[in-house]
Protein backbone atom coordinates (compact mmCIF):
# COMPACT_ATOMS: atom_id res chain seq x y z
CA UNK A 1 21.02 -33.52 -0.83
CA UNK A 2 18.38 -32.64 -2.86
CA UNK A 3 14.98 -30.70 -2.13
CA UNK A 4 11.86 -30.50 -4.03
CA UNK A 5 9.30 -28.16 -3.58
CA UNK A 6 6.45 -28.56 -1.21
CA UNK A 7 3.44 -28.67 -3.14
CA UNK A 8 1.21 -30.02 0.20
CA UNK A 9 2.35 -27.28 1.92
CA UNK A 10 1.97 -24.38 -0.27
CA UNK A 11 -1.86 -25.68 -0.57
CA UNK A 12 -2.14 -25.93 3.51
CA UNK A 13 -0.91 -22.52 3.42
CA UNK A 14 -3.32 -20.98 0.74
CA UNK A 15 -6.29 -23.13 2.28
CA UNK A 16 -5.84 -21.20 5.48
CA UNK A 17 -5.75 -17.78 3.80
CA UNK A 18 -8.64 -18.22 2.15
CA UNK A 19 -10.33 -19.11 5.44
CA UNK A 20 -9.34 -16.02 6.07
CA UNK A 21 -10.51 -13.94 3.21
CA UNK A 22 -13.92 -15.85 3.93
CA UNK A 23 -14.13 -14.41 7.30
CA UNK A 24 -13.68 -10.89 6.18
CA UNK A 25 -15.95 -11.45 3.47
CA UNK A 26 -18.91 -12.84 6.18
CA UNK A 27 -18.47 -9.69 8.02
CA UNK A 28 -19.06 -7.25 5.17
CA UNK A 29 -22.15 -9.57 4.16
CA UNK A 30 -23.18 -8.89 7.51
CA UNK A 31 -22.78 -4.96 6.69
CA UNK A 32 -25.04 -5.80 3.90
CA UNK A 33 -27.79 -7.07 6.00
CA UNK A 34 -27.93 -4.77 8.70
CA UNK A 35 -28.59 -2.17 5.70
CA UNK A 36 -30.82 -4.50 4.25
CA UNK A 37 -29.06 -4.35 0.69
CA UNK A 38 -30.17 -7.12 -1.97
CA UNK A 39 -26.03 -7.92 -2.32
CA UNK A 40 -26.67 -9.94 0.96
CA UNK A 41 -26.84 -13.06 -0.81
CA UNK A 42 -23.78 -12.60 -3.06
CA UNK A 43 -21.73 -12.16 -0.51
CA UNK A 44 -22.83 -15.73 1.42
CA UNK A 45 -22.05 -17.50 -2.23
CA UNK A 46 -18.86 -15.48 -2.26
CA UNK A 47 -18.06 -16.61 1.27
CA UNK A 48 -19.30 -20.36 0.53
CA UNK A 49 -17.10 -20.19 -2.70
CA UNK A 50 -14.06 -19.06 -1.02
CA UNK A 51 -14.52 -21.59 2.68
CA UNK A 52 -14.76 -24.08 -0.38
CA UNK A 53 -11.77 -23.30 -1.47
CA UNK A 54 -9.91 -22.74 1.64
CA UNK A 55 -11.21 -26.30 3.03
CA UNK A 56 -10.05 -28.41 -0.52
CA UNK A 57 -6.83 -26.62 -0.06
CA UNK A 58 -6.22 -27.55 3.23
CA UNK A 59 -7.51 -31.33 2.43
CA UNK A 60 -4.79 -31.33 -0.40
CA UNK A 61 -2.11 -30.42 1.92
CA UNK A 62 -2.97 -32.27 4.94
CA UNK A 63 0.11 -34.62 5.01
CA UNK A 64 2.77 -31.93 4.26
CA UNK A 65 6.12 -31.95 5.81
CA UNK A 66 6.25 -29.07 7.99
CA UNK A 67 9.04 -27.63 6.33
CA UNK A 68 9.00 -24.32 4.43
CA UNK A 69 12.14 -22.91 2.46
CA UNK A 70 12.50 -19.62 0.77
CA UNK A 71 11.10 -21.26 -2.27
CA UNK A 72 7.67 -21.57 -0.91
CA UNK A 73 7.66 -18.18 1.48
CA UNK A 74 8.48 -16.52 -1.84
CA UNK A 75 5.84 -18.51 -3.76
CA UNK A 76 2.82 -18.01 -1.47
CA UNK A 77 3.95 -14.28 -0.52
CA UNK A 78 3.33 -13.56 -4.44
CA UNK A 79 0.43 -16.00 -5.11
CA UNK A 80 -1.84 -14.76 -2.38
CA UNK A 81 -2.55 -11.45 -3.60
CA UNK A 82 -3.36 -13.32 -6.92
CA UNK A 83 -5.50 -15.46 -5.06
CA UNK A 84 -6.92 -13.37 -2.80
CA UNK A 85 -8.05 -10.89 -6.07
CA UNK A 86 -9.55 -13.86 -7.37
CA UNK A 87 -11.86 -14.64 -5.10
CA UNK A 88 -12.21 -11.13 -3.84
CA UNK A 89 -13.25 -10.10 -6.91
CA UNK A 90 -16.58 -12.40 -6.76
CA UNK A 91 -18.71 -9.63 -4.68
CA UNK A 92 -18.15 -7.00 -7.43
CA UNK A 93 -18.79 -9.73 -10.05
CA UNK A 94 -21.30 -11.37 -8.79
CA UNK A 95 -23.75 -8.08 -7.52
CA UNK A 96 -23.43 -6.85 -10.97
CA UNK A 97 -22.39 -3.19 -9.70
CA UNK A 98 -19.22 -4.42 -11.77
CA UNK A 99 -20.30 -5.71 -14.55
CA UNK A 100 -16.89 -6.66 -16.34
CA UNK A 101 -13.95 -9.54 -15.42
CA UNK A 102 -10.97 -6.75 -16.25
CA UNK A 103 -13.08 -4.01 -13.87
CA UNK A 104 -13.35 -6.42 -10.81
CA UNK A 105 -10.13 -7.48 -10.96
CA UNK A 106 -8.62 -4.30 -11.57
CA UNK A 107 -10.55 -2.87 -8.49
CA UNK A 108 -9.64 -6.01 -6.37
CA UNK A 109 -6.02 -5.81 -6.74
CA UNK A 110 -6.06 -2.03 -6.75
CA UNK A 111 -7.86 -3.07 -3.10
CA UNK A 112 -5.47 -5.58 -1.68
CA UNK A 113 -2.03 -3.70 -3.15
CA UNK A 114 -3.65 -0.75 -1.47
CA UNK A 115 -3.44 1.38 -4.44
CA UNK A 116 -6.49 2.68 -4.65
CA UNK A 117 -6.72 3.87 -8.53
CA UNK A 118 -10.57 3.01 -9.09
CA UNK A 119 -12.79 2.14 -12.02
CA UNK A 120 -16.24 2.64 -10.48
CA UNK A 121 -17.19 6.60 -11.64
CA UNK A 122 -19.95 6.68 -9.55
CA UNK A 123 -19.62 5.30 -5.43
CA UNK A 124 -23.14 6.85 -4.91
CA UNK A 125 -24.35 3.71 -6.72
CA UNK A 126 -22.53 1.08 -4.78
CA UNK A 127 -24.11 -0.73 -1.39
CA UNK A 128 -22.73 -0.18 1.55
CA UNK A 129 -21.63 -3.90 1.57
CA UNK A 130 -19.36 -3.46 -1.49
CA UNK A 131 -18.29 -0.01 -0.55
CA UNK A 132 -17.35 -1.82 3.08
CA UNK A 133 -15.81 -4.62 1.42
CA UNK A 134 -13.63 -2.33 -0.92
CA UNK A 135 -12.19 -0.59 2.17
CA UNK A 136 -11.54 -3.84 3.90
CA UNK A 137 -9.66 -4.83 1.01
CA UNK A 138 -7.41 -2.08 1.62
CA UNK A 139 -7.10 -2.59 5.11
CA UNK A 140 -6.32 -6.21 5.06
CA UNK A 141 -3.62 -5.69 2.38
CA UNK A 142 -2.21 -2.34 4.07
CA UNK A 143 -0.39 -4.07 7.02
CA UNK A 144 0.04 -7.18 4.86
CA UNK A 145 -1.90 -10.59 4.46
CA UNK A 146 0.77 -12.53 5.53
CA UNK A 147 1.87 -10.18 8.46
CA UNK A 148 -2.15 -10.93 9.67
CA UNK A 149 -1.92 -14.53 8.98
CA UNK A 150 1.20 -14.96 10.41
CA UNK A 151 -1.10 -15.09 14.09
CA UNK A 152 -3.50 -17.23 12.28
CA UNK A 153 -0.62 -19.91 10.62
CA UNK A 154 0.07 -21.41 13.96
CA UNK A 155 -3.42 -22.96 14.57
CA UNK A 156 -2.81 -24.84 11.03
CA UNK A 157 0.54 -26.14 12.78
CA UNK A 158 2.36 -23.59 10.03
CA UNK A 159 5.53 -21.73 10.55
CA UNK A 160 4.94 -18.37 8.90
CA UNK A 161 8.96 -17.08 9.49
CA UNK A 162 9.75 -18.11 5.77
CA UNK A 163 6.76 -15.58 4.84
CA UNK A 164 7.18 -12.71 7.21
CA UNK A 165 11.01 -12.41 5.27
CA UNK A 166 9.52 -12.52 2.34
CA UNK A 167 6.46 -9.85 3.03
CA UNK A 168 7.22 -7.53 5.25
CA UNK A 169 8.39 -4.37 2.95
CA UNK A 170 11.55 -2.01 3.24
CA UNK A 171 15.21 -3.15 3.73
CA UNK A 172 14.92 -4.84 6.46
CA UNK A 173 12.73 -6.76 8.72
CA UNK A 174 13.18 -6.89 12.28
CA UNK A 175 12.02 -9.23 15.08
CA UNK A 176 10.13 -7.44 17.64
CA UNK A 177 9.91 -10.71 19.93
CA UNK A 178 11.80 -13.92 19.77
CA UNK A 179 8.63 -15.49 18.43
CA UNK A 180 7.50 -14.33 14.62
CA UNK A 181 3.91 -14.44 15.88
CA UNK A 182 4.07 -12.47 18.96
CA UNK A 183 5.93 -9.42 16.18
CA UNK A 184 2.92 -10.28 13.88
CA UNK A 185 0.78 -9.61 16.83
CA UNK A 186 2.23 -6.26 17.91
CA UNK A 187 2.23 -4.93 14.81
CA UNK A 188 -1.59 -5.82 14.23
CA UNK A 189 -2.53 -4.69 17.24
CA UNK A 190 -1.23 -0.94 16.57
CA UNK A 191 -2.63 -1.44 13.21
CA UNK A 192 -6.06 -1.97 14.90
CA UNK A 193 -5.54 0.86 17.66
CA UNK A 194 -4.84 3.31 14.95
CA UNK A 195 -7.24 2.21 13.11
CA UNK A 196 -10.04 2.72 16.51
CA UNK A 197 -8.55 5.71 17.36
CA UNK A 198 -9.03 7.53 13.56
CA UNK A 199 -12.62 6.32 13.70
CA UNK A 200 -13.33 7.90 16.94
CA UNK A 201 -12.21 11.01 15.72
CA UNK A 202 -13.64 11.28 12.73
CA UNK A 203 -16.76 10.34 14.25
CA UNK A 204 -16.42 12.54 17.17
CA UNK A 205 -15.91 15.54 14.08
CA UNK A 206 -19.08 14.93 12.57
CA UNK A 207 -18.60 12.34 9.76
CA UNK A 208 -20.90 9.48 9.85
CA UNK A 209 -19.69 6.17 11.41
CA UNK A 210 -20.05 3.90 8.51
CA UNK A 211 -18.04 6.36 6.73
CA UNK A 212 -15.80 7.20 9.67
CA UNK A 213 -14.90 3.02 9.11
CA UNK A 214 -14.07 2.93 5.91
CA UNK A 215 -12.48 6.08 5.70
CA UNK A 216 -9.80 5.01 8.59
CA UNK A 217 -9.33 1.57 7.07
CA UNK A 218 -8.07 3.13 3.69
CA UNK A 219 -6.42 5.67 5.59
CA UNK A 220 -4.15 3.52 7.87
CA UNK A 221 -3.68 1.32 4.78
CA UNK A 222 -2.41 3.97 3.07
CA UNK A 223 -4.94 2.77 0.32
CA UNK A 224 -6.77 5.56 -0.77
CA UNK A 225 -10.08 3.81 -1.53
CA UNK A 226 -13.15 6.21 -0.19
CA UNK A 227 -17.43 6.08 -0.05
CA UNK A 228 -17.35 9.51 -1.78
CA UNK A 229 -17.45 10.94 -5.18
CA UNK A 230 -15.07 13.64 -3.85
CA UNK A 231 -12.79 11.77 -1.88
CA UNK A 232 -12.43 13.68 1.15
CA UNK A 233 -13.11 17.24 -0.53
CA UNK A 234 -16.68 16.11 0.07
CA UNK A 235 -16.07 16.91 3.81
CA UNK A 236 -15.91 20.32 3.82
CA UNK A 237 -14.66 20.55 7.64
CA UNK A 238 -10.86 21.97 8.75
CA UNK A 239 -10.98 19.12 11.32
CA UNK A 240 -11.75 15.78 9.04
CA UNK A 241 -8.87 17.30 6.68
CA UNK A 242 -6.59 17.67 9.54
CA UNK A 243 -7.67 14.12 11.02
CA UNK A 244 -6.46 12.35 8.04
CA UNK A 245 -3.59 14.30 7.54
CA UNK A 246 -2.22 13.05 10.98
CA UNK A 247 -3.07 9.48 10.57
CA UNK A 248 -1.77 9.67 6.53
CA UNK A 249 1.31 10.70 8.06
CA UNK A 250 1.47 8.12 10.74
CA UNK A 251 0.91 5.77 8.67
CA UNK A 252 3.91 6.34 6.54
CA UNK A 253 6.35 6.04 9.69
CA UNK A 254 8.08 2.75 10.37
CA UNK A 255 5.63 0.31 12.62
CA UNK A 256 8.55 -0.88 14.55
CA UNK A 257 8.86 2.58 15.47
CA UNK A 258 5.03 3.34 16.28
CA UNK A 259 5.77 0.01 18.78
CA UNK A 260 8.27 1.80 20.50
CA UNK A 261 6.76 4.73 20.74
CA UNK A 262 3.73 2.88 22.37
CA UNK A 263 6.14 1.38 24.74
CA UNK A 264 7.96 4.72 25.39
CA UNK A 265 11.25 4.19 23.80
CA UNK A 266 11.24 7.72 22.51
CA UNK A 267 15.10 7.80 21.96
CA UNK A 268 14.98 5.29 19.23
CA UNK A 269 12.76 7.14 17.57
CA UNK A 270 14.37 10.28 17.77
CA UNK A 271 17.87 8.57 16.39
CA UNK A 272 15.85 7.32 13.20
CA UNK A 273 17.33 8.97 10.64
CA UNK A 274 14.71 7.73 7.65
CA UNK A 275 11.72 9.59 9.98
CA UNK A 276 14.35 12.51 9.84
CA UNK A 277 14.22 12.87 6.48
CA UNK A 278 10.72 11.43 6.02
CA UNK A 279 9.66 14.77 8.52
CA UNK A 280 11.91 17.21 6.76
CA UNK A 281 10.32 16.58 3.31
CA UNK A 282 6.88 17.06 4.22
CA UNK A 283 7.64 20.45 5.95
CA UNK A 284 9.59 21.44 2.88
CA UNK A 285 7.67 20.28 0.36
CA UNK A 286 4.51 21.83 2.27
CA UNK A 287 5.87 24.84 2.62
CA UNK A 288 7.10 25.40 -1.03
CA UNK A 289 3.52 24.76 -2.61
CA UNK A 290 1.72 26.82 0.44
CA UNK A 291 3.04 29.68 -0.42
CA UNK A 292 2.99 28.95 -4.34
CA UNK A 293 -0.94 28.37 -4.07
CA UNK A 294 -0.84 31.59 -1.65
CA UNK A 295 0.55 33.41 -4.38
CA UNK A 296 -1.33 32.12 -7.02
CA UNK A 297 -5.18 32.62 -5.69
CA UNK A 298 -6.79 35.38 -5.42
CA UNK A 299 -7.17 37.14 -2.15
CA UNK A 300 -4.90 37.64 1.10
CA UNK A 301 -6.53 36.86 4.02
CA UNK A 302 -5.86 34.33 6.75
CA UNK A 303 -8.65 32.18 5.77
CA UNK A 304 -7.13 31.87 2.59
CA UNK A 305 -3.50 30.94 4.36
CA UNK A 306 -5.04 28.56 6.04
CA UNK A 307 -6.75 26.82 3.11
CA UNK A 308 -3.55 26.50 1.35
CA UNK A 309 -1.91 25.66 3.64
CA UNK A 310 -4.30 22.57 4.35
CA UNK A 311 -4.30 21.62 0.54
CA UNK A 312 -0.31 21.79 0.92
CA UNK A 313 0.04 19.54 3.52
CA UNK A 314 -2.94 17.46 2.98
CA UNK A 315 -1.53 16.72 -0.50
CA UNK A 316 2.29 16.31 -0.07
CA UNK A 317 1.56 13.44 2.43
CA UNK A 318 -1.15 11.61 0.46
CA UNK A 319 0.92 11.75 -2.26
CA UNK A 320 4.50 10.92 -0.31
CA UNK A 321 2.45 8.10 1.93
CA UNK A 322 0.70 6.65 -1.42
CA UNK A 323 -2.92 7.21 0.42
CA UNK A 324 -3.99 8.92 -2.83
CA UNK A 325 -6.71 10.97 -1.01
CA UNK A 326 -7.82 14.06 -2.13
CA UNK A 327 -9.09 17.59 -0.68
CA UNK A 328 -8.47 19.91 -3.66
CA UNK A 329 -7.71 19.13 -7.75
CA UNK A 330 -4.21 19.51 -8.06
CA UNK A 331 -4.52 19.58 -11.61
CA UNK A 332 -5.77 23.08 -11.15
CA UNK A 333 -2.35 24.30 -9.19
CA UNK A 334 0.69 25.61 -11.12
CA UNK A 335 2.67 23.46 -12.95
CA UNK A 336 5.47 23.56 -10.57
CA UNK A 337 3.22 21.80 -7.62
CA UNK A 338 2.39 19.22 -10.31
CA UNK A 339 6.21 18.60 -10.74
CA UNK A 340 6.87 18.20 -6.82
CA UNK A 341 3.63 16.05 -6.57
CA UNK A 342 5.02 13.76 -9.17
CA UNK A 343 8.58 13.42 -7.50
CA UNK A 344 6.52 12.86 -3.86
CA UNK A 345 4.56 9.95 -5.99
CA UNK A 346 8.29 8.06 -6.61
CA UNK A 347 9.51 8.57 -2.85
CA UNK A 348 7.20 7.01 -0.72
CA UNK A 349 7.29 7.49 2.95
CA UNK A 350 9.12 4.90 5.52
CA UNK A 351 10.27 1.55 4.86
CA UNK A 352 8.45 -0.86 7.13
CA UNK A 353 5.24 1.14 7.03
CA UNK A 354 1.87 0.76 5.08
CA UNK A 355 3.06 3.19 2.53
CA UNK A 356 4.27 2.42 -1.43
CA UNK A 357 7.11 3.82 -3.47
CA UNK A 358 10.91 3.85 -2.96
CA UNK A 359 11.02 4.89 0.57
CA UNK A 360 13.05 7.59 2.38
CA UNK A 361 15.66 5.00 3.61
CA UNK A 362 16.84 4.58 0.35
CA UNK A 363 17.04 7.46 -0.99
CA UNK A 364 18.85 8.91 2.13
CA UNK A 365 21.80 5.79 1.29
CA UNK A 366 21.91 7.01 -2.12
CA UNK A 367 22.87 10.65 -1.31
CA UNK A 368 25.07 9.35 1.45
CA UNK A 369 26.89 7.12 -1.03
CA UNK A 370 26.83 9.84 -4.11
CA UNK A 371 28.20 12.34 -1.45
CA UNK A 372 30.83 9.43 0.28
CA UNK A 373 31.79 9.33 -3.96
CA UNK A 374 33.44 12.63 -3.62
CA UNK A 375 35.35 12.34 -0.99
CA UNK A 376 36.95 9.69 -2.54
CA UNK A 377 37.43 10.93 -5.64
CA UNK A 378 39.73 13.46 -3.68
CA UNK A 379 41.04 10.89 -0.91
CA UNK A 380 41.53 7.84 -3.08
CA UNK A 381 43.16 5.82 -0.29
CA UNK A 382 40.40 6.78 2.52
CA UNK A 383 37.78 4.39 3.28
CA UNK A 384 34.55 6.53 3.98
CA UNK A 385 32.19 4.56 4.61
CA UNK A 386 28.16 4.97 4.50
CA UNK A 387 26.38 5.28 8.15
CA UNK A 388 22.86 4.92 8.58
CA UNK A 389 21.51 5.34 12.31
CA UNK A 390 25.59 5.48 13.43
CA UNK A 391 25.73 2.01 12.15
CA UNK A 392 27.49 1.56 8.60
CA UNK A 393 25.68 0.46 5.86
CA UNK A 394 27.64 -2.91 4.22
CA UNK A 395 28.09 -2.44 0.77
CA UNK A 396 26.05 -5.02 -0.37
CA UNK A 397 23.06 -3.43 1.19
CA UNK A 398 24.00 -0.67 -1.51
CA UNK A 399 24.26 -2.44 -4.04
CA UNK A 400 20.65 -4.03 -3.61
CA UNK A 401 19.38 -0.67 -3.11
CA UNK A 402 21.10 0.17 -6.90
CA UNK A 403 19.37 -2.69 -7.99
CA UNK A 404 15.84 -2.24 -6.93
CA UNK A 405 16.39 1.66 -8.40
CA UNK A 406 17.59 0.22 -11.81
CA UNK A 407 15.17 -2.37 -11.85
CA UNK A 408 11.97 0.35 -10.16
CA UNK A 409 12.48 2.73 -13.13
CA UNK A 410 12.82 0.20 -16.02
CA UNK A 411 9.57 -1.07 -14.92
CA UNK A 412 7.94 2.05 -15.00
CA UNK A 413 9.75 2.60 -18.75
CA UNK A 414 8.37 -0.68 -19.77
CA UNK A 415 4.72 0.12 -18.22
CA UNK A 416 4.57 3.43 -20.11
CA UNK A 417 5.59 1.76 -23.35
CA UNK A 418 3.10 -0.58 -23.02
CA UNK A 419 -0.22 2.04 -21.89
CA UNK A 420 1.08 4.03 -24.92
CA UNK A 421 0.61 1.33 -27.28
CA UNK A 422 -2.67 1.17 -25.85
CA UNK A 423 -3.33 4.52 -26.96
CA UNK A 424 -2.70 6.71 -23.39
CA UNK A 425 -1.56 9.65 -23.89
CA UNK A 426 2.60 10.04 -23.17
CA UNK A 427 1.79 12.43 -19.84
CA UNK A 428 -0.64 10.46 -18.38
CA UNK A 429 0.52 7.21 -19.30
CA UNK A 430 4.02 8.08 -16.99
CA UNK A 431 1.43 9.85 -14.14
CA UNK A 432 -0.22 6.31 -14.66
CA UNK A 433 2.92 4.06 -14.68
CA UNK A 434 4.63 5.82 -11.32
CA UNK A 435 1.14 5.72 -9.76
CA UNK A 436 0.71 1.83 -10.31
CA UNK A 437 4.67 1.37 -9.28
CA UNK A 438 4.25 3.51 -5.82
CA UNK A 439 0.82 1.91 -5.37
CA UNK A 440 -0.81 5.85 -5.09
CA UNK A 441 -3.82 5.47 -7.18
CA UNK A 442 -3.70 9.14 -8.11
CA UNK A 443 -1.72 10.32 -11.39
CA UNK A 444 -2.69 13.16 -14.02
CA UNK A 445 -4.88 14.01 -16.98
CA UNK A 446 -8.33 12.21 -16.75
CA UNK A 447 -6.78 9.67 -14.27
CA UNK A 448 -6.14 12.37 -12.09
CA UNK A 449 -7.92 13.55 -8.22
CA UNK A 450 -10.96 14.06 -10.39
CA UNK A 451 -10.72 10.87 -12.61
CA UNK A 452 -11.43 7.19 -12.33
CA UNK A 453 -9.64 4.67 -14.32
CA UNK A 454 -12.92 3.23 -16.41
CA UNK A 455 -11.84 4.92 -19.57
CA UNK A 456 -8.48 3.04 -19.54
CA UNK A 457 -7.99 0.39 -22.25
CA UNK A 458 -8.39 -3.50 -20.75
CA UNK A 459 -5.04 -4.50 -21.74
CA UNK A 460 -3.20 -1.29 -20.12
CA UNK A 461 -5.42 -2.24 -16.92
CA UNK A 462 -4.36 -5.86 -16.71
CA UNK A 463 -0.81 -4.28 -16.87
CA UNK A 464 -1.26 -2.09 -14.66
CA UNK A 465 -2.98 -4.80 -12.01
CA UNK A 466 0.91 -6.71 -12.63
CA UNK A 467 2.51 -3.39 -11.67
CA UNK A 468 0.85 -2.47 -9.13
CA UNK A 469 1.30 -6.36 -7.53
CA UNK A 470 4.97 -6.06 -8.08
CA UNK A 471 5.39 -2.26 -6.56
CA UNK A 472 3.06 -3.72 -3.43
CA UNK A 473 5.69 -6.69 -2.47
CA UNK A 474 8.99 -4.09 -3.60
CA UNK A 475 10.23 -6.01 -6.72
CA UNK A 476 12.16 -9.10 -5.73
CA UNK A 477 9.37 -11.27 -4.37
CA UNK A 478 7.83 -11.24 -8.00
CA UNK A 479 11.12 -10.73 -10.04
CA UNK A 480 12.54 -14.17 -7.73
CA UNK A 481 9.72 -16.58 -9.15
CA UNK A 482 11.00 -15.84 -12.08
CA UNK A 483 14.88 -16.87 -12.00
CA UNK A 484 16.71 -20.30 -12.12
CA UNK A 485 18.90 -19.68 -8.85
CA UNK A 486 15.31 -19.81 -6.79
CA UNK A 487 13.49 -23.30 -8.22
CA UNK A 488 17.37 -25.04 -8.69
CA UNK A 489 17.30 -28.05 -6.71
């Protein structure tokens, strides 16, 4: 038996995103008018716009059969960052304070993928609204649109399990409750607590509450995205630093895990071998540039220590969560912190959390399985197999996890081929390449902490919008659209 593709329903499904994206939008207009910002009125056209869209889409698809394969899931999962950057592009458009198509979408998608890499050189300039409605951006995309919607889905009479296996990133996706929704729900709802609870503290520390807001929603996003100049080196206060250092980190640990920690299941979260490893790098790592920066600046007191220590740590997990915050220019450290930096860029934090890059899952598999390879190159006969959590990891999960490597690094070859035909230079068109693939939004050169991407050619930028869209949903969801085996009847 044959089955075509549900066209109805992939438009029901996109008409109630949008919906969506409008009410976001109406809340940062309302940001502008409680500052009393002339950008008021774009946003209500960009909210009109988009509840114009949402309704037609949801007119189209009105009589669609309920049904929704992998087909679709994969289909919308890709199409609504696409289409969510389109229309969430129309404030900075619209306003003016981005003057250029390329720019707004660049700094849209860099929004919703959670990347972070910016074009705008000077935030001072921006309204509140915008700067609001960049950070939202962030926030929205950080846990996932489809992970938000999949509460929303049901009141549409949409099933959203087809697109929860599709979204949700790392490995492996697990049911938290024996209805999709109710996981959606949990994991939202520590989403949002975090979220409060960051907010409260960094109001409670002195930073200003508008700030304090859109500060936490990039941070809990992972995103990267902040109201300063300076990023967070604008602060100049131990305890913001700190602050955001804990919730970076937090961020990059599994949400399942975060649930269960909520709930007390501390055991499970103790057996997790991924936070194990995740942990143990960022106390390495921290500890290796510490006392490198220690050594390399002049002076010896404890003050001193202290700072480097807080640049250390501050830095290895923005860079190994993907936040892409900064408290000090790296570019400035020796060469060797540049090198570690780079490799933290690549790794990413925990699969199943807010964070970009490969993730700490599979690289832990890989060195299991290269180390498993010499055994049994000297025990030919034994079977030694690969364990993850005390539970063995089937071989085709491995060979998936070879995949996405082989297939993560030629994209990054083919990215830096194409920004150096653009005319970036070879260093920072790599820095540029792994920062778009990890979704960071901090690389080297003059893209660097101090940087913005504004200089970069328009072609290397629409590139780099693709890349950073196919690092955000981990490969597959984009790379599937494009094969026979998916759209075969």
């Amino acid at each position: 038996m044959t089955r075509t593709f549900n066209t109805r329903m992939v438009f029901r499904t996109m008409g109630a995103l949008l919906l969506l994206e409008a009410l976001f939008m109406a809340i940062s207009m309302g940001v502008s008018l409680w500052y009393n910002e002339a950008d008021s009125d774009v946003f209500l056209v960009s909210t009109i716009i988009t509840l114009l869209a949402g309704f037609i889409g949801i007119f189209i698809g009105r009589r669609a059969e309920s049904r929704m394969g992998e087909r679709e899931g994969y289909f919308i999962v890709a199409m609504v960052w696409v289409v969510f950057s389109l229309f969430g592009m129309l404030p900075y458009y619209l306003s003016g304070q981005v003057p250029s198509f390329t720019d707004a979408w660049f700094e849209t998608m860099s929004g919703f993928t959670t990347t972070g890499a910016t074009i705008i050189p000077d935030l001072d300039s921006i309204t509140h609204g915008l700067l609001f409605w960049r950070s939202l951006t962030q926030w929205i995309g950080g846990m996932g649109i489809i992970v938000l919607s999949i509460a929303i889905l049901p009141i549409f009479g949409l099933n959203g399990m087809q697109l929860y296996a599709a979204e949700v990133t790392g490995l492996t996706y697990e049911k938290l409750s024996p209805r999709i929704s109710d996981t959606a729900k949990l994991m939202w709802t520590t989403y949002i607590v975090l979220t409060a609870i960051e907010i409260l503290a960094l109001w409670l520390c002195g930073m200003e509450l508008f700030d304090a807001i859109c500060h936490s929603f990039s941070t809990i996003a992972t995103g990267g995205f902040s109201t300063k100049n300076e990023s967070l080196a604008f602060y100049d206060s131990a305890a913001i630093h700190y602050i955001v250092t804990f919730f970076m980190f937090m961020s990059g640990v599994n949400f399942v895990l975060l649930i269960y920690l909520l709930r007390g299941k501390t055991r499970n979260i103790i057996k997790d071998e991924e936070l194990r490893w995740y942990t143990i790098a960022v106390i390495l790592f921290t500890l290796i540039i510490t006392i490198g920066l220690y050594v390399s600046r002049t002076g010896w007191t404890l003050t001193q220590m202290e700072r480097s220590f807080r640049d250390s740590i501050f830095t290895v997990i923005s860079s190994m969560t993907s936040t892409g915050y900064t408290i000090s220019d790296y570019m400035n450290w020796p060469l060797v912190a540049w090198v570690i930096i780079f490799f933290l860029m690549l790794t990413g934090a925990c699969a199943g959390s807010t964070a970009g890059g490969i993730k700490w899952v599979r690289l832990s598999i890989i060195f299991k399985n290269g180390v498993a390879e010499f055994k049994r190159r000297i025990h030919p006969n034994a079977i030694i197999p690969v364990k993850l959590n005390e539970k063995v990891v089937p071989q085709q999960t491995i060979n998936n996890i070879m995949a996405f490597m082989i297939f993560y690094v030629f994209i990054i070859v083919i990215t830096v081929v194409v920004f150096c035909a653009c005319g970036v230079n070879f260093d920072e068109a790599i820095g540029s390449a792994v920062s778009a693939m990890g979704n960071v939004g901090i690389s080297i050169g003059q893209f660097g902490p101090a940087g913005t991407y504004e200089s970069f050619p328009d072609v290397a930028k629409w590139m780099m919008s693709l890349v950073m869209l196919i690092g955000r949903l981990e490969i597959f969801t984009v790379l599937l659209l494009f094969t026979k085996v998916l759209w075969k009847k």
